[in-house]
Protein backbone atom coordinates (compact mmCIF):
# COMPACT_ATOMS: atom_id res chain seq x y z
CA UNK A 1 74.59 90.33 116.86
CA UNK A 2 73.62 93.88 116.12
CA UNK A 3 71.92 95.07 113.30
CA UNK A 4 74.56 97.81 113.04
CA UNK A 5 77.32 95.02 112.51
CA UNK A 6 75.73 93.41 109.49
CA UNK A 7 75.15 97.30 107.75
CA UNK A 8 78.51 97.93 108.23
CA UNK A 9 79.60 94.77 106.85
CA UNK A 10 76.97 95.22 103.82
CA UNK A 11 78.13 98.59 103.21
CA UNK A 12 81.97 97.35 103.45
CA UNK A 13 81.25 94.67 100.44
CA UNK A 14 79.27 97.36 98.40
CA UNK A 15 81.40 99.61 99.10
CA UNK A 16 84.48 97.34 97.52
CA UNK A 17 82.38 96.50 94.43
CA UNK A 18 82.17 100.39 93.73
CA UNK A 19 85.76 100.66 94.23
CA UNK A 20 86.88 97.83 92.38
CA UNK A 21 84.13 98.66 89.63
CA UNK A 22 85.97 102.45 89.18
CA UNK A 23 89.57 100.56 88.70
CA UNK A 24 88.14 98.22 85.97
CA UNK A 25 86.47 101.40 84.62
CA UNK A 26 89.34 103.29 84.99
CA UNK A 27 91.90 101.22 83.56
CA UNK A 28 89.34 100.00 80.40
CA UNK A 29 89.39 103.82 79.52
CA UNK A 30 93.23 104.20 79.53
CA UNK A 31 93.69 101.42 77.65
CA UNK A 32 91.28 102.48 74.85
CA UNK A 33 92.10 106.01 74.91
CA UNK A 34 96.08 105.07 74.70
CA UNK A 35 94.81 102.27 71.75
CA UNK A 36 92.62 104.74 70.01
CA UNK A 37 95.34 107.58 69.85
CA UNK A 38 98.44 104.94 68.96
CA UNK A 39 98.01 105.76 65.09
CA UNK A 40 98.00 109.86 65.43
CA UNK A 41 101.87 111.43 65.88
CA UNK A 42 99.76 114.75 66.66
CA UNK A 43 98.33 115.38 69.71
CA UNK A 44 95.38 113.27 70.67
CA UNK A 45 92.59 114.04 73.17
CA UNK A 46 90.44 111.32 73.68
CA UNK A 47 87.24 110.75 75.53
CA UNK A 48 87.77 107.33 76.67
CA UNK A 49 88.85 108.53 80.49
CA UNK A 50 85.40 111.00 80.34
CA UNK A 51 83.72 107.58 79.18
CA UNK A 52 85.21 105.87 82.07
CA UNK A 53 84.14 108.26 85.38
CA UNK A 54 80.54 108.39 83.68
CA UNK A 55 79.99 104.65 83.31
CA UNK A 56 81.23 104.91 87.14
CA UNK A 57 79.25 107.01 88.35
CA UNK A 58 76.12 105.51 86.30
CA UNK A 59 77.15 101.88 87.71
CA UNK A 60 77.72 102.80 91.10
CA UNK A 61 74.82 105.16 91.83
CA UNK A 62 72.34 102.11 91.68
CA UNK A 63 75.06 99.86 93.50
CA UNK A 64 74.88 102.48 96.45
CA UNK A 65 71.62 102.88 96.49
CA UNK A 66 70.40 99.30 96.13
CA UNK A 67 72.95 98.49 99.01
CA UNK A 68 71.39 101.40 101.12
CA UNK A 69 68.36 100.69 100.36
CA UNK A 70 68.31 96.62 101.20
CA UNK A 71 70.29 97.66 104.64
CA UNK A 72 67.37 100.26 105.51
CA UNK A 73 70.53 103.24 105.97
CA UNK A 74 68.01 106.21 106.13
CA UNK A 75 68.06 109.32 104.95
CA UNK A 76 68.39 106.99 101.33
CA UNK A 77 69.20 110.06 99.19
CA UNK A 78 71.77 111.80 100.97
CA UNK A 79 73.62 108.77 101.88
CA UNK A 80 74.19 107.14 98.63
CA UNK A 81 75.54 110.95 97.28
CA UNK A 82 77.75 111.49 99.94
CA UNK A 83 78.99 107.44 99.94
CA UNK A 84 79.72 108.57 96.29
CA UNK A 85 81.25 111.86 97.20
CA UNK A 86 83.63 110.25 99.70
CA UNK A 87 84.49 107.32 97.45
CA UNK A 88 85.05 109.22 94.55
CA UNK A 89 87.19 111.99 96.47
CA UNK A 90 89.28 108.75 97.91
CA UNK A 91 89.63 107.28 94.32
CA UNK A 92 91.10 110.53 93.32
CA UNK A 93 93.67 110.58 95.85
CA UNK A 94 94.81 107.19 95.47
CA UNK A 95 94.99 107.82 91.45
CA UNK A 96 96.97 110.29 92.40
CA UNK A 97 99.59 109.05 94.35
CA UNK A 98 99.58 106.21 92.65
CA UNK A 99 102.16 105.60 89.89
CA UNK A 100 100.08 104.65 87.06
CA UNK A 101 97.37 106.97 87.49
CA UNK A 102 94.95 104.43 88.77
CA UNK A 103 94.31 102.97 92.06
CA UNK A 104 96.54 100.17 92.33
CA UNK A 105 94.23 96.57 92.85
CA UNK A 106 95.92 96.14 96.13
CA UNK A 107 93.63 94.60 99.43
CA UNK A 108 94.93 98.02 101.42
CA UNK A 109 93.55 100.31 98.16
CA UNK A 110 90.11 98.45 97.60
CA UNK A 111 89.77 98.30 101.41
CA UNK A 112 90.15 102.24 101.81
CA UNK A 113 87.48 102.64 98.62
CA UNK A 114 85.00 100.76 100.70
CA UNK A 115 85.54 103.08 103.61
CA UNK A 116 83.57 106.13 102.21
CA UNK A 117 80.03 104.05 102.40
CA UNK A 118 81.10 102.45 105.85
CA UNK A 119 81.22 106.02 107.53
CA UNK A 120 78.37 107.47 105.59
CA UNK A 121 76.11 104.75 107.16
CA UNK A 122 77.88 105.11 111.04
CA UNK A 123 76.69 108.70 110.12
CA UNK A 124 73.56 107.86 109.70
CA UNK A 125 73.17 105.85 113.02
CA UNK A 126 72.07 108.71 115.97
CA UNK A 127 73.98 107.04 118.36
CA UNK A 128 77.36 106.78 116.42
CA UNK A 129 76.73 109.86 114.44
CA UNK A 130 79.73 111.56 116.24
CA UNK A 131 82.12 108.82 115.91
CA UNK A 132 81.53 108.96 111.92
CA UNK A 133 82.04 112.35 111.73
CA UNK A 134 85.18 112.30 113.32
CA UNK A 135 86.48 109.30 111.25
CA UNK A 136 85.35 110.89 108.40
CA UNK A 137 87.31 113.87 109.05
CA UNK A 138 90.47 111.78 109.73
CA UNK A 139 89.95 110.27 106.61
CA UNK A 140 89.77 113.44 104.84
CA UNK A 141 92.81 114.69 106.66
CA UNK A 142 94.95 112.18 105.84
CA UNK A 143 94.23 111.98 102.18
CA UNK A 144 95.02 115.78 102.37
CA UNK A 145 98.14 115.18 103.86
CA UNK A 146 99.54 112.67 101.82
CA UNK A 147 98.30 115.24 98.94
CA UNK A 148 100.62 117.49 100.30
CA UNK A 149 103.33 115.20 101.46
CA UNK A 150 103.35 114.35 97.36
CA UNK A 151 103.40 117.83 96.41
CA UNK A 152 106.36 118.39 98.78
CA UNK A 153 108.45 115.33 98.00
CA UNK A 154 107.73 115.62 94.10
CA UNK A 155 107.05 118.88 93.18
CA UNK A 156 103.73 118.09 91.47
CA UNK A 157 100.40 116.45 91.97
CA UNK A 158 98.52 114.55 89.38
């Protein structure tokens, strides 16, 4: 078996514990900031949801990078930010469309949150660099166009 077959499967799993890490996250911090603002008939801004993307991002930038680093994806830097830069930009689409706000903890969701560090490291590889790319910027188009396919249908995004 290749050694490209077990990165992409390593980056697959890390790439689902980031994504399922940023719905727990994400759902802990609606829950407290709807609990913490259940008392107050005025308007209530809470920092829970703030809480929640930092404890994401400070989580899943050693998760990305450990996983990167153990399956030797080089350039180590810029692949773990731009894993995190297309997971988080996926994540924000799905919340999105989604109708509580959150990424719903379905195998299709957590499956297209591990994507983003599955095509980072096919980036990385010279001799699939060009196939990454270009599934990178399907990916990117079709979260697009469902963004606009929302706008259109419902008047409103987010």
């Amino acid at each position: 078996m290749s050694k490209v077959y077990g990165v992409l499967a390593g980056c697959v799993i890390g790439g689902a514990v980031t994504g399922w890490m940023a719905r727990v996250l994400w759902l802990w911090s609606i829950v407290e900031g709807e609990r913490s603002c259940a008392d107050i008939a005025t308007l209530c801004f809470s920092l829970y949801r703030l809480a929640g993307i930092g404890l994401w991002v400070f989580l899943v930038v050693p998760v990305l990078l450990l996983t990167v680093w153990l399956l030797e994806v080089r350039p180590l830097k810029a692949t773990v930010m731009a894993s995190l830069a297309l997971q988080w930009f996926v994540i924000v689409v799905l919340a999105g469309l989604s109708r509580q706000d959150l990424p719903e903890s379905t195998a299709l969701n957590v499956g297209v949150m591990a994507v983003g560090p599955v095509l980072v490291a096919v980036c990385a590889d010279p001799a699939r660099r060009k196939v990454g790319l270009v599934a990178v910027g399907v990916l990117v188009t079709v979260c697009l166009s469902l963004v606009w396919f929302s706008i259109q249908v419902s008047g409103y995004f987010l």
